[in-house]
Each structure stands twice: as C-alpha cells, then as structure tokens.
N, C-alpha and C. Protein backbone atom coordinates (compact mmCIF):
# COMPACT_ATOMS: atom_id res chain seq x y z
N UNK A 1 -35.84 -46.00 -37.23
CA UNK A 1 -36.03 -45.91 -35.80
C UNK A 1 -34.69 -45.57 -35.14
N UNK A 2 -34.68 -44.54 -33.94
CA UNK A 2 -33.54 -44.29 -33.71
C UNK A 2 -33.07 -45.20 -32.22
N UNK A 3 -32.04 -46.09 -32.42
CA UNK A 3 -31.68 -46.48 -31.62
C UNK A 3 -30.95 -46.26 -30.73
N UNK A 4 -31.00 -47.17 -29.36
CA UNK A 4 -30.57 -46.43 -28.13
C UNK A 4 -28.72 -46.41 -28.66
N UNK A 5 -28.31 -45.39 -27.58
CA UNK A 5 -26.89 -45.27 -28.35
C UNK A 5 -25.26 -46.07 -27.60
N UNK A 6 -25.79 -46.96 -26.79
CA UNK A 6 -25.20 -47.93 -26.01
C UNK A 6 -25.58 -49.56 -26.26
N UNK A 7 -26.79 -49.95 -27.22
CA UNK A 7 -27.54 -51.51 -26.84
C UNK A 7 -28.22 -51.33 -28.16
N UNK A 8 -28.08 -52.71 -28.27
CA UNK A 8 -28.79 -52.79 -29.45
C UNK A 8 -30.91 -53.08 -29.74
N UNK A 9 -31.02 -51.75 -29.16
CA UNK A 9 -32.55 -51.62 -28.75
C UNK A 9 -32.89 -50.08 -29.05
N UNK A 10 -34.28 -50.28 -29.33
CA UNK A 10 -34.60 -48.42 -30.11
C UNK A 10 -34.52 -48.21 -28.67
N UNK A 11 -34.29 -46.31 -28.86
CA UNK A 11 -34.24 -45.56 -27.71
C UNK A 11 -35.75 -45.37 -27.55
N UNK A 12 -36.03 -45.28 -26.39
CA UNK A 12 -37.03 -45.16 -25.95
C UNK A 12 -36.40 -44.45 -24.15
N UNK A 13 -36.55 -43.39 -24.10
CA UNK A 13 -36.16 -42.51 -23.07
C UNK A 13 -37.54 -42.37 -22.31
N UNK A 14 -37.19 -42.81 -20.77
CA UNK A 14 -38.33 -41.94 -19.89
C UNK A 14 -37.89 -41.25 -19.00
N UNK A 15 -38.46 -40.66 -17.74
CA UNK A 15 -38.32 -39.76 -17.27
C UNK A 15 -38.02 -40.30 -15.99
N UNK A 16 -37.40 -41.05 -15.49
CA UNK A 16 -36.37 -41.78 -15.12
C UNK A 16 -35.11 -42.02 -15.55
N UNK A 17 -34.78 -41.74 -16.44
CA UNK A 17 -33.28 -41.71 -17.31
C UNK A 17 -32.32 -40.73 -17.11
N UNK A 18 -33.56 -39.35 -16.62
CA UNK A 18 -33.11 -37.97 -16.43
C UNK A 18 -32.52 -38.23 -14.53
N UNK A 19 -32.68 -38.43 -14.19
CA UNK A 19 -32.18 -39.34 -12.53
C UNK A 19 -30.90 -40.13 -12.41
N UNK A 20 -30.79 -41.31 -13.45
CA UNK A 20 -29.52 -42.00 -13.47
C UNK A 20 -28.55 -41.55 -12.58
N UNK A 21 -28.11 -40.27 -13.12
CA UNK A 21 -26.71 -40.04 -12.19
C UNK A 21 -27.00 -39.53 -10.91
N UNK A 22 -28.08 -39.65 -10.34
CA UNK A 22 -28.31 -39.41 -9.02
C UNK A 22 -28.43 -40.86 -7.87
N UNK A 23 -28.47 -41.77 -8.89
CA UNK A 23 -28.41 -43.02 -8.17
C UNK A 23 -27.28 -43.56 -7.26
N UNK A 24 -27.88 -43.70 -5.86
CA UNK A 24 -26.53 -43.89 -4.90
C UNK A 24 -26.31 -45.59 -4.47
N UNK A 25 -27.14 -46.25 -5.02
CA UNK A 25 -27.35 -47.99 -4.53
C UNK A 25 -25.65 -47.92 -4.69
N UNK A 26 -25.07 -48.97 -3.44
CA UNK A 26 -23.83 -49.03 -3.12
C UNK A 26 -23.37 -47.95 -3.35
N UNK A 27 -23.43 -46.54 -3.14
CA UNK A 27 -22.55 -45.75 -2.97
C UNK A 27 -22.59 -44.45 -2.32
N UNK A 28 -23.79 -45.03 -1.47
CA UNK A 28 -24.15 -44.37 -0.11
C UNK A 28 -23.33 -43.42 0.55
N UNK A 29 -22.18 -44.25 0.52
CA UNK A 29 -20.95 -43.40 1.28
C UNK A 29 -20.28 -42.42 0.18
N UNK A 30 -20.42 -42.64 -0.62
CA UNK A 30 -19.66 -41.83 -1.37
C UNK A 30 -20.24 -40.68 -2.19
N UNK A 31 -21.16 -40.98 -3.10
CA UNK A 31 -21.71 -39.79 -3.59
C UNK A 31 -23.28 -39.68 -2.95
N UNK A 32 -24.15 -40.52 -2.33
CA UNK A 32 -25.10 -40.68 -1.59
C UNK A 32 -24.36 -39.41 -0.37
N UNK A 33 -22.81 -39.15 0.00
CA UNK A 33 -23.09 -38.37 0.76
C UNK A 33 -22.59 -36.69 0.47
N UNK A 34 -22.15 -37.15 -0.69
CA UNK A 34 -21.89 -35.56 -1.45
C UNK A 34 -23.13 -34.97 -1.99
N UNK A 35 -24.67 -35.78 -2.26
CA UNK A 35 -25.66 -35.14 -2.52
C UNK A 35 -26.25 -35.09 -1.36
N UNK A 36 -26.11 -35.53 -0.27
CA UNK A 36 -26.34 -34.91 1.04
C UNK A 36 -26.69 -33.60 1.28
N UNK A 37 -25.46 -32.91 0.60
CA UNK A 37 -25.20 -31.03 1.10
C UNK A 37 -25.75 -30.71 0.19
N UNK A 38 -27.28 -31.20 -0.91
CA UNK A 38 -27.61 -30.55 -1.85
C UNK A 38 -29.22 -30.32 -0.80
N UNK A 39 -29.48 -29.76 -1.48
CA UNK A 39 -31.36 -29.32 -1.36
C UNK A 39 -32.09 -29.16 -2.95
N UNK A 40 -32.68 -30.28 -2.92
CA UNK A 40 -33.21 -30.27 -4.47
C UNK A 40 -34.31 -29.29 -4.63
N UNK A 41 -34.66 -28.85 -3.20
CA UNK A 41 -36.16 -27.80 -3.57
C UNK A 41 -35.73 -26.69 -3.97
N UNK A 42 -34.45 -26.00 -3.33
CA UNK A 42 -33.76 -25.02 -3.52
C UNK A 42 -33.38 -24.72 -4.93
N UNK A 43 -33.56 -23.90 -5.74
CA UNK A 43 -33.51 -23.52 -6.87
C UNK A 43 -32.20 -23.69 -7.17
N UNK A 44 -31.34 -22.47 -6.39
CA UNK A 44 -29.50 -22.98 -6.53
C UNK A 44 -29.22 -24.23 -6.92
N UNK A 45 -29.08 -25.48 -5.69
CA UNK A 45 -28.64 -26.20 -5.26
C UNK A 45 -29.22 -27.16 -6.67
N UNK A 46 -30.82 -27.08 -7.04
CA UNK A 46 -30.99 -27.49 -7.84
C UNK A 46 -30.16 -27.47 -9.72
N UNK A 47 -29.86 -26.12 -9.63
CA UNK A 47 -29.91 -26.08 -10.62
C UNK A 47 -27.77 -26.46 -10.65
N UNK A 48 -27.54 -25.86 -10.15
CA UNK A 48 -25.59 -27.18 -9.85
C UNK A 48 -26.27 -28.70 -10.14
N UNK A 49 -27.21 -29.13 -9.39
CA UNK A 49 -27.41 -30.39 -9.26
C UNK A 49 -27.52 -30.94 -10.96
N UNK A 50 -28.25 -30.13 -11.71
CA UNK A 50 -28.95 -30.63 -13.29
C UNK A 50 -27.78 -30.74 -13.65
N UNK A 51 -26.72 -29.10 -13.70
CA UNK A 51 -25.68 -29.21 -14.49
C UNK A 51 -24.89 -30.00 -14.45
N UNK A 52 -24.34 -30.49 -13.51
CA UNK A 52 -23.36 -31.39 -12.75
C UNK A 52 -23.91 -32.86 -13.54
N UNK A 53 -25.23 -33.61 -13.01
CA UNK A 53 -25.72 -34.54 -13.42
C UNK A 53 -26.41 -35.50 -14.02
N UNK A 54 -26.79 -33.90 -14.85
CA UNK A 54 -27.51 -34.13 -15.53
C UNK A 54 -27.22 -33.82 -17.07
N UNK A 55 -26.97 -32.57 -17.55
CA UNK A 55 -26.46 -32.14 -18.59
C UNK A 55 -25.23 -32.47 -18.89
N UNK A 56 -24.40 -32.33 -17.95
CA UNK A 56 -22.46 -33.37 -18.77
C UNK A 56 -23.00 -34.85 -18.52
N UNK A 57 -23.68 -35.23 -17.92
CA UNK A 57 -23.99 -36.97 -17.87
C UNK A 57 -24.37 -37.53 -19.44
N UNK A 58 -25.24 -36.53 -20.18
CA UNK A 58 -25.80 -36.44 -21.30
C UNK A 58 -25.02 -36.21 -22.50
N UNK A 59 -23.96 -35.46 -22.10
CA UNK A 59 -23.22 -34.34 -23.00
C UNK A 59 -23.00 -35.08 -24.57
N UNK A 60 -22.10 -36.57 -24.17
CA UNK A 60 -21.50 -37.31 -25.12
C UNK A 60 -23.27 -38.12 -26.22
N UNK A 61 -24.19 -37.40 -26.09
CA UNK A 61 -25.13 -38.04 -26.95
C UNK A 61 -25.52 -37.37 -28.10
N UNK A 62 -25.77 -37.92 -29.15
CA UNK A 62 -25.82 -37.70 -30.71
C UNK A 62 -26.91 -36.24 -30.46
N UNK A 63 -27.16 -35.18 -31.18
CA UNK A 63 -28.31 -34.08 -31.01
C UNK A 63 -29.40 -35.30 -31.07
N UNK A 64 -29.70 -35.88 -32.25
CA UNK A 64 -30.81 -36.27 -32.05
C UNK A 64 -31.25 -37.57 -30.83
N UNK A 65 -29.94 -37.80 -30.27
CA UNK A 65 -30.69 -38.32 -28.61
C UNK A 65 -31.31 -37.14 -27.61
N UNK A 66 -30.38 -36.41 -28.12
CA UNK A 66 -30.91 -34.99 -26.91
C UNK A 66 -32.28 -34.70 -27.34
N UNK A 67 -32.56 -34.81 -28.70
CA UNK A 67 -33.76 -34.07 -28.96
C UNK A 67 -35.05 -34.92 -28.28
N UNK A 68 -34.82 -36.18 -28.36
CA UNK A 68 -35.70 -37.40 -28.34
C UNK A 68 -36.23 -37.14 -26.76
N UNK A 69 -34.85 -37.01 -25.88
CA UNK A 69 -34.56 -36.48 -24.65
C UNK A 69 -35.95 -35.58 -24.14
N UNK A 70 -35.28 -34.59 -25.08
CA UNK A 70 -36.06 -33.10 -24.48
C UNK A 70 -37.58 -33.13 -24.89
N UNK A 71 -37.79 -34.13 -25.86
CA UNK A 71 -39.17 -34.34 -26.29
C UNK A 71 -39.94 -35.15 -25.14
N UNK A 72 -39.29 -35.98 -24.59
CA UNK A 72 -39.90 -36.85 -23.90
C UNK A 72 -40.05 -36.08 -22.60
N UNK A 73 -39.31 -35.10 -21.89
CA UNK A 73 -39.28 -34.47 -20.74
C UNK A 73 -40.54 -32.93 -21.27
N UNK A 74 -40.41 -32.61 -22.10
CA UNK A 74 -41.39 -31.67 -22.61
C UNK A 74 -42.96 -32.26 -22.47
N UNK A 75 -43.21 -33.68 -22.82
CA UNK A 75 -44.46 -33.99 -23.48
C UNK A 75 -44.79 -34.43 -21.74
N UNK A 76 -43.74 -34.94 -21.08
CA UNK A 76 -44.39 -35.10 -19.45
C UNK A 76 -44.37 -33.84 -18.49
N UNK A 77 -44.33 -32.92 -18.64
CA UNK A 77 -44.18 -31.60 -18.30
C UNK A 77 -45.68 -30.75 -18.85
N UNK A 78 -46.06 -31.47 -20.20
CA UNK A 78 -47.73 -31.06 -20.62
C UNK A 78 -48.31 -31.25 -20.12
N UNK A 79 -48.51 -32.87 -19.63
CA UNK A 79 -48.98 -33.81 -19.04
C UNK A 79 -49.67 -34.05 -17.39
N UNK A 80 -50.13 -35.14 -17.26
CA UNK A 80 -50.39 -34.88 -15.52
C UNK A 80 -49.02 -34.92 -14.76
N UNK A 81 -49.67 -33.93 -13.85
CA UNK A 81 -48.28 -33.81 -12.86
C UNK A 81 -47.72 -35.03 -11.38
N UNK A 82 -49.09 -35.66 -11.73
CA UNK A 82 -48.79 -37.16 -10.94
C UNK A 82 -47.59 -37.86 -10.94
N UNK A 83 -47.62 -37.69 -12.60
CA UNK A 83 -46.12 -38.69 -12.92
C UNK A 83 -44.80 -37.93 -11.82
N UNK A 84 -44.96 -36.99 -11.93
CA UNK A 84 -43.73 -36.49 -11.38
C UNK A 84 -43.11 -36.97 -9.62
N UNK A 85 -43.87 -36.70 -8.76
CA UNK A 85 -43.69 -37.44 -7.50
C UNK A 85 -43.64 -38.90 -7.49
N UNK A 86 -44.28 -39.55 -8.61
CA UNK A 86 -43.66 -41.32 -8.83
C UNK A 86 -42.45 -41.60 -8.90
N UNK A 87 -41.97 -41.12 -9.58
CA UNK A 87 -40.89 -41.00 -10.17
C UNK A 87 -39.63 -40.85 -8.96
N UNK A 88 -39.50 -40.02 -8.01
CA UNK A 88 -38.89 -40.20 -6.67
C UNK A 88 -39.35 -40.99 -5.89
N UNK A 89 -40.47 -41.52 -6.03
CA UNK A 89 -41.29 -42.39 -5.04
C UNK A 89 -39.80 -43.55 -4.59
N UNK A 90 -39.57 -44.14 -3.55
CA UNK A 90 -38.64 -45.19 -3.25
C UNK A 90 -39.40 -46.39 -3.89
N UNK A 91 -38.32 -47.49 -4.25
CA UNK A 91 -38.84 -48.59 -4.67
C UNK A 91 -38.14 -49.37 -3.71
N UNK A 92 -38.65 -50.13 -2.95
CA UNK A 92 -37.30 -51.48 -2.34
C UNK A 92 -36.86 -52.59 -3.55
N UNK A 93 -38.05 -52.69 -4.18
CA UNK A 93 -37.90 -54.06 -5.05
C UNK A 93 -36.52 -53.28 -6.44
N UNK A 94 -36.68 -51.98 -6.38
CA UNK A 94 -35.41 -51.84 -7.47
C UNK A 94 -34.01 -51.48 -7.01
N UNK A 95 -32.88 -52.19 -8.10
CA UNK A 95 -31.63 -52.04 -8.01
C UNK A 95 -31.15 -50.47 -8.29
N UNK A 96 -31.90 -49.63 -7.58
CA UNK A 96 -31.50 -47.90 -7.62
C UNK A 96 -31.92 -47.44 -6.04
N UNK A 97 -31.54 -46.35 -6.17
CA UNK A 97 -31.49 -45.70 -5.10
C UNK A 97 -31.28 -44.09 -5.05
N UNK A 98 -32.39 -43.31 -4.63
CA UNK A 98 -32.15 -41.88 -5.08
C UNK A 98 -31.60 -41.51 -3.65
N UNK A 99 -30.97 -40.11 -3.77
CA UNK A 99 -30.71 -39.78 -2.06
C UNK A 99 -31.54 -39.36 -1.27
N UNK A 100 -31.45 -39.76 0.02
CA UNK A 100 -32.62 -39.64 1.40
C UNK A 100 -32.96 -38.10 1.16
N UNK A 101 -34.55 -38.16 1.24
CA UNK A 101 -35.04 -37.42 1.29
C UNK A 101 -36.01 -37.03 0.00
N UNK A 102 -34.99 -37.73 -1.27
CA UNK A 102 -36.14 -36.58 -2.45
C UNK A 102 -37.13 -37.44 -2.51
N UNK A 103 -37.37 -37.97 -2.09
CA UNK A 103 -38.97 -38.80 -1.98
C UNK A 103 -40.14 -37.90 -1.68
N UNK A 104 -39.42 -37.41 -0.83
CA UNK A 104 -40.39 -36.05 -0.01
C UNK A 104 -40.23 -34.60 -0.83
N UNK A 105 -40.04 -34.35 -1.99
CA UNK A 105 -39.51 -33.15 -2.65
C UNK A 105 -40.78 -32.36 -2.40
N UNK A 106 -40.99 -31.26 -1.95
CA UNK A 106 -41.93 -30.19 -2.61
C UNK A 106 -42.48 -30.45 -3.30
N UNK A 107 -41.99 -30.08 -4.91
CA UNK A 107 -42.45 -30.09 -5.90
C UNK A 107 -41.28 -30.30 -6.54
N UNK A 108 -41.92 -31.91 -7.36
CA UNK A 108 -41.08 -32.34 -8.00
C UNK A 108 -41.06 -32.16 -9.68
N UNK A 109 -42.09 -31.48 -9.95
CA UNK A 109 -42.56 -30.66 -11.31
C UNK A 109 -41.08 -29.73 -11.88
N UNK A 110 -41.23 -28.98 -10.48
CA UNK A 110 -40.22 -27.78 -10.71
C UNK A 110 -38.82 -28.67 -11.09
N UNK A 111 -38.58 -29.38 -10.38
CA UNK A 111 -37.39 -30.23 -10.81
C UNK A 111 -37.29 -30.39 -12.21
N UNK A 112 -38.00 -31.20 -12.29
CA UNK A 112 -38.08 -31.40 -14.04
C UNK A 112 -37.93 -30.31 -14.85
N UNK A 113 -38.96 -28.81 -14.70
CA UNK A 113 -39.30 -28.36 -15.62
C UNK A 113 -37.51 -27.29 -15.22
N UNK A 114 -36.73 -27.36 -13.84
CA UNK A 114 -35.35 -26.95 -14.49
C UNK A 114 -34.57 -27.70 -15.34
N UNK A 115 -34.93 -28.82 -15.14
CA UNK A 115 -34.23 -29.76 -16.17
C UNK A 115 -34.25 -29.55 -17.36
N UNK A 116 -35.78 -29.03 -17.68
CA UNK A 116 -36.13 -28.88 -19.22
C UNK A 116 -35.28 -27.62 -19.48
N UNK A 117 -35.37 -26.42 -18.76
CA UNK A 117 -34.77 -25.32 -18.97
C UNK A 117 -33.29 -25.54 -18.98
N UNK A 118 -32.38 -25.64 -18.27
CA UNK A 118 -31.26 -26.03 -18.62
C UNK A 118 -30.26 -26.72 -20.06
N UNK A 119 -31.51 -28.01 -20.16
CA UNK A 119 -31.13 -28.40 -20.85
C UNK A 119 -31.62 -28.21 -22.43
N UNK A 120 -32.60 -27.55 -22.18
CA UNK A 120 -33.21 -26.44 -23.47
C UNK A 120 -31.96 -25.12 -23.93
N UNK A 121 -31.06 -24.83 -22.79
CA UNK A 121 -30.34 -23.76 -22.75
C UNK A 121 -28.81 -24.72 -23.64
N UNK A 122 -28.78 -25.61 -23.48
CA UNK A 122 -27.15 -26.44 -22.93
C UNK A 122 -27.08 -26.79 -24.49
N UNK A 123 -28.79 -27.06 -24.48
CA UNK A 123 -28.31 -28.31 -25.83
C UNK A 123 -29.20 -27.38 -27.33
N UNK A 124 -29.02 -25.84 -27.13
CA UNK A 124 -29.76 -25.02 -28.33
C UNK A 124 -29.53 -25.47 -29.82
N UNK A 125 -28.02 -25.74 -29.35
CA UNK A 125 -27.61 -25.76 -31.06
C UNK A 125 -28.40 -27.54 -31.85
N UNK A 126 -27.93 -28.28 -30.69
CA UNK A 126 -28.32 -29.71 -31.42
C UNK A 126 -29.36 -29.77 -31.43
N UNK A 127 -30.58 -29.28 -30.54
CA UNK A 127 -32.17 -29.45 -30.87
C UNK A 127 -32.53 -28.92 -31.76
N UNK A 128 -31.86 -27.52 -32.06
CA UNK A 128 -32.61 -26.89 -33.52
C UNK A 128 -32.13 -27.74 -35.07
N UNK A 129 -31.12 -28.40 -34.84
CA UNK A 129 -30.26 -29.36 -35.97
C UNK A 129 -31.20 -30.47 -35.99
N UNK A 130 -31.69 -31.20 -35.14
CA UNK A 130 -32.71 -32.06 -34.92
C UNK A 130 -33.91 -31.54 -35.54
N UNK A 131 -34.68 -30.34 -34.75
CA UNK A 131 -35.93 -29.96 -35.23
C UNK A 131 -36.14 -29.91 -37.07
N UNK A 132 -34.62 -29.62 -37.53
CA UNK A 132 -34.71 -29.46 -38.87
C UNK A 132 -34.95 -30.85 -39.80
N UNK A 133 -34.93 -31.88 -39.25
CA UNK A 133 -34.77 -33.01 -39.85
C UNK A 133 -36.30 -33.62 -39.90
N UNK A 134 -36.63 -34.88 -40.38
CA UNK A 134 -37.60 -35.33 -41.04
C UNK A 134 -37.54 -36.52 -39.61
N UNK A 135 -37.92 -36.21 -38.73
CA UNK A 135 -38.19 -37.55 -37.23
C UNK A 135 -38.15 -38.97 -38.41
N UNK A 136 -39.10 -38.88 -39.11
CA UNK A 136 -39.45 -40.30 -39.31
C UNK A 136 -38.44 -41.16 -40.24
N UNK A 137 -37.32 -40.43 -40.10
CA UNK A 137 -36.46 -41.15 -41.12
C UNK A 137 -35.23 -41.61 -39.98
N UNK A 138 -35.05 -41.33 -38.71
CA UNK A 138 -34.44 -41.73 -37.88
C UNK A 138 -34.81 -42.99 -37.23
C-alpha cells in the first residue's frame, strides 16, 4: 500500500488536496489578497493559478504520488460533475478557506479538468514510470 508521503497513513488523495495551496484561513491579507487579482473562470489567470499552486506545490512528490494524484483527479473528471462545485462550496465549520468568490465559479469542471491537463503535461515523465509498474505491489 502506498503511503501518504508526510504521516504515517496510506495515501489516499481527494480532490480537495488539489486546492491546499489556495487556502487563505488567516492569511486573508496576504495571499487571500494576491489571489484577489486572479479570475479562476478565465482560462489565463487559471492556468498561472494551477502552475503556481498547484503543480510546484506537488513538485517534491515521489512519480508514484503524482500518479495516484492524477488517477484520482482523472476518475472524478469521468464521474458526476456534482462533485465538482462541492468542492468550492464554503464550509464555516472547516479550518480552510478558499478565496472570495470561487464558490460562485462558472464551471468548476473546467478547473479541474486544467488541472488534469497541466499536470498530465508537468508530470509526463513520472506517470509513464508509474504506469509501467505493477499498482498492487505499492
């Protein structure tokens, strides 16, 4: 089983994980207002946004976290597209905080599915090193 690569617990990645570095709880002022000048619907703005926070946030993980990664963002991308606007939905009761506004995204599909692309692009070499291996021995 492949374990998470910080805790001593299997990885188990959801699609919330891909967000992390967008979280502004206490830091409202600070990067809560540097994603301010972003527009997540905006394709551009979006796609700085993945690279920036998404793909170097990731960078330092084994291929086969990335792969586990890209599997898990692939198989919810098949999937119903419900999940996807949950997922920005605000929570009060949690210790996170996304920036004002993506609650309300367009379409929060497209988000993801640049995510997938990007990081389908970023991380070619370690997913195909992954794909070659036997999953069930990890």
């Amino acid at each position: 089983m492949l374990m998470h690569p910080y805790l001593n617990a299997p990885y188990n990645p959801s699609l919330g994980h891909f967000l992390g570095g967008f979280d502004i709880y206490d830091r409202e002022e600070s990067l809560g207002v540097e994603l301010s000048a972003y527009d997540p619907d905006c394709p551009l703005d979006r796609g700085s946004l993945i690279s920036r926070f998404i793909v170097r946030r990731f960078a330092g993980l084994s291929y086969r976290h990335k792969f586990v990664l890209v599997f898990v963002l692939g198989e919810a991308l098949d999937g119903d597209s419900s999940v996807f606007p949950e997922i920005f939905a605000h929570d009060p009761m949690a210790h996170s905080l996304l920036p004002i506004g993506w609650s309300e995204m367009i379409d929060p599909k497209a988000f993801f599915e640049d995510v997938y692309i990007k990081l389908s692009e970023a991380w070619h070499d370690d997913l195909y090193k992954a794909s070659q291996e036997d999953f069930s021995n990890w």
